[in-house]
Structures are given as C-alpha cells and as structure tokens.
Protein backbone atom coordinates (compact mmCIF):
# COMPACT_ATOMS: atom_id res chain seq x y z
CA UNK A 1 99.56 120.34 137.34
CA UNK A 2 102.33 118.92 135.58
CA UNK A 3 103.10 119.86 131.81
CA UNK A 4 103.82 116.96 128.83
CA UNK A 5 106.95 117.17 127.27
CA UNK A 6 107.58 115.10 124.27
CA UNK A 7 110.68 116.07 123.26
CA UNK A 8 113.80 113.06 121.89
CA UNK A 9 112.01 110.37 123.05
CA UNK A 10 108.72 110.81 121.30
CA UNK A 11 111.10 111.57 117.95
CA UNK A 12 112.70 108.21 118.41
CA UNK A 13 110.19 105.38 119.47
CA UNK A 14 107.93 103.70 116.87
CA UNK A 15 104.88 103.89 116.64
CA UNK A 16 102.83 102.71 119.63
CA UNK A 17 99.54 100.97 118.07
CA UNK A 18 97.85 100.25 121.38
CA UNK A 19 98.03 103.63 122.95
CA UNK A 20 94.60 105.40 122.91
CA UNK A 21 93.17 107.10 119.92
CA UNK A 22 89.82 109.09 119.47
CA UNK A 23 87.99 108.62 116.19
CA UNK A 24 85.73 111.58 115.32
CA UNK A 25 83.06 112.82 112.83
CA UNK A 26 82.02 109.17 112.62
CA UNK A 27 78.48 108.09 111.95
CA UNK A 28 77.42 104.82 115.12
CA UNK A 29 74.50 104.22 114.69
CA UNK A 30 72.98 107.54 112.94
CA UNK A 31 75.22 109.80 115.28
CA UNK A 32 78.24 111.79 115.33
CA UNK A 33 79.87 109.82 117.69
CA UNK A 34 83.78 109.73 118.74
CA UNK A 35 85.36 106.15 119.07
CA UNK A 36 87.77 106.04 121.98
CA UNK A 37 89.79 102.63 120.68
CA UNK A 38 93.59 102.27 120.27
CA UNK A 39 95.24 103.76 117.11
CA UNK A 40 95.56 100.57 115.45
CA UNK A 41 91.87 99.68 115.68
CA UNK A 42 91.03 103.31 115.13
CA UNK A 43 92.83 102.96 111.79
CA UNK A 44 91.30 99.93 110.58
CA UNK A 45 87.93 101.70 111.51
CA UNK A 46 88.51 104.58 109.32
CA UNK A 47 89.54 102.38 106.15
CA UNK A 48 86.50 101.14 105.98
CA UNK A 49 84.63 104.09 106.11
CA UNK A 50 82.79 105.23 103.08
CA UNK A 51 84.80 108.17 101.18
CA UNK A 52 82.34 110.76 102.97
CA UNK A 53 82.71 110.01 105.94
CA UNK A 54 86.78 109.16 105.74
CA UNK A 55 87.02 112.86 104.38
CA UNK A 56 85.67 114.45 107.60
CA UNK A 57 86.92 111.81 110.01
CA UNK A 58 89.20 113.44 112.35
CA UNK A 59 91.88 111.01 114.62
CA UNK A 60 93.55 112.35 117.58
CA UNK A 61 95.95 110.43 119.31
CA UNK A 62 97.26 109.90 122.92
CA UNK A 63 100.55 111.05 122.04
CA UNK A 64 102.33 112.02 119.18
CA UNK A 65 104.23 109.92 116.14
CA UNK A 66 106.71 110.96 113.92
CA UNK A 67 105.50 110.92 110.55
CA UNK A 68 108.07 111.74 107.74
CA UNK A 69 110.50 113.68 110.26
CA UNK A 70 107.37 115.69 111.72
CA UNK A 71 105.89 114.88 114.70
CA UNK A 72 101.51 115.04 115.27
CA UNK A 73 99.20 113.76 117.40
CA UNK A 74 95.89 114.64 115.31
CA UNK A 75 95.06 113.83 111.29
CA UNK A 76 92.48 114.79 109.68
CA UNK A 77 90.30 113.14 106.91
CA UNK A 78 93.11 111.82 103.82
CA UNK A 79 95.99 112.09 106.33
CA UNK A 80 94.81 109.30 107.93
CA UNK A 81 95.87 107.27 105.63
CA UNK A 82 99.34 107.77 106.23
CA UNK A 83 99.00 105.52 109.34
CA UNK A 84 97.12 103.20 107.17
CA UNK A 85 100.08 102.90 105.11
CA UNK A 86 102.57 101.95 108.43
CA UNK A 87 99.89 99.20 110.00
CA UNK A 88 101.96 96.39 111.10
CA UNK A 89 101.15 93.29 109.44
C-alpha cells in the first residue's frame, strides 16, 4: 500500500475545481445522501442549500487546498463558504 504525501506541492498549486468532492448531510430526495461531484459543483450545491441544511453540510475533498496559509481537505457547515468565496468566475 502506498502512503499520500502532500507536502510543497499541495501548498503551492491552486485550487483544483474539478477534482472530486463528497457533499454530505444533504437532503436528495428525503434522504441523507452524500453527493460525489467535483468541488466546484459541490460548492455551488451547498449555496443553495437552505441555512439548515448548509449548517450541517459537511464537504470532503479529494485532496487538500490551502486556505489562508492552512492546508484541509474537509469543511464543515459555514466553512464552506470560504470556497464559495474563491469560485472562479
């Protein structure tokens, strides 16, 4: 089995909005369901959640982002908006 190592080059590359993301603790269809998507459209999912639902959401991603010199891989609830805030376009 071979181990992941982030390490410089995860610090240094921009965000990558197409890599897979899991969106979970969101209601489909009258279950708790996770959406497997890619962070961007994982994102745009959560924003238009209703506040409820945003607060328990929890988004884990394929591999981590640096985020205001700190480097994650899972937000929870609120934090997600601070990918909300670094959408392109």
């Amino acid at each position: 089995m071979t181990e992941a190592s982030w390490g410089d080059a995860a610090a240094s590359r921009p965000i990558d909005w197409t890599m897979s993301a899991a969106l979970e603790n969101v209601v489909r269809g009258g279950d708790d369901i996770a959406e497997v998507t890619n962070l961007h459209e994982a994102v745009q999912a959560w924003r238009e959640l209703d506040p409820e639902h945003r607060a328990r959401a929890i988004l884990i991603l394929d591999h981590p982002v640096r985020i205001d010199g700190a480097l994650a891989n899972r937000f929870e609830g609120e934090g997600i908006g601070i990918l909300v805030e670094r959408l392109p376009g």
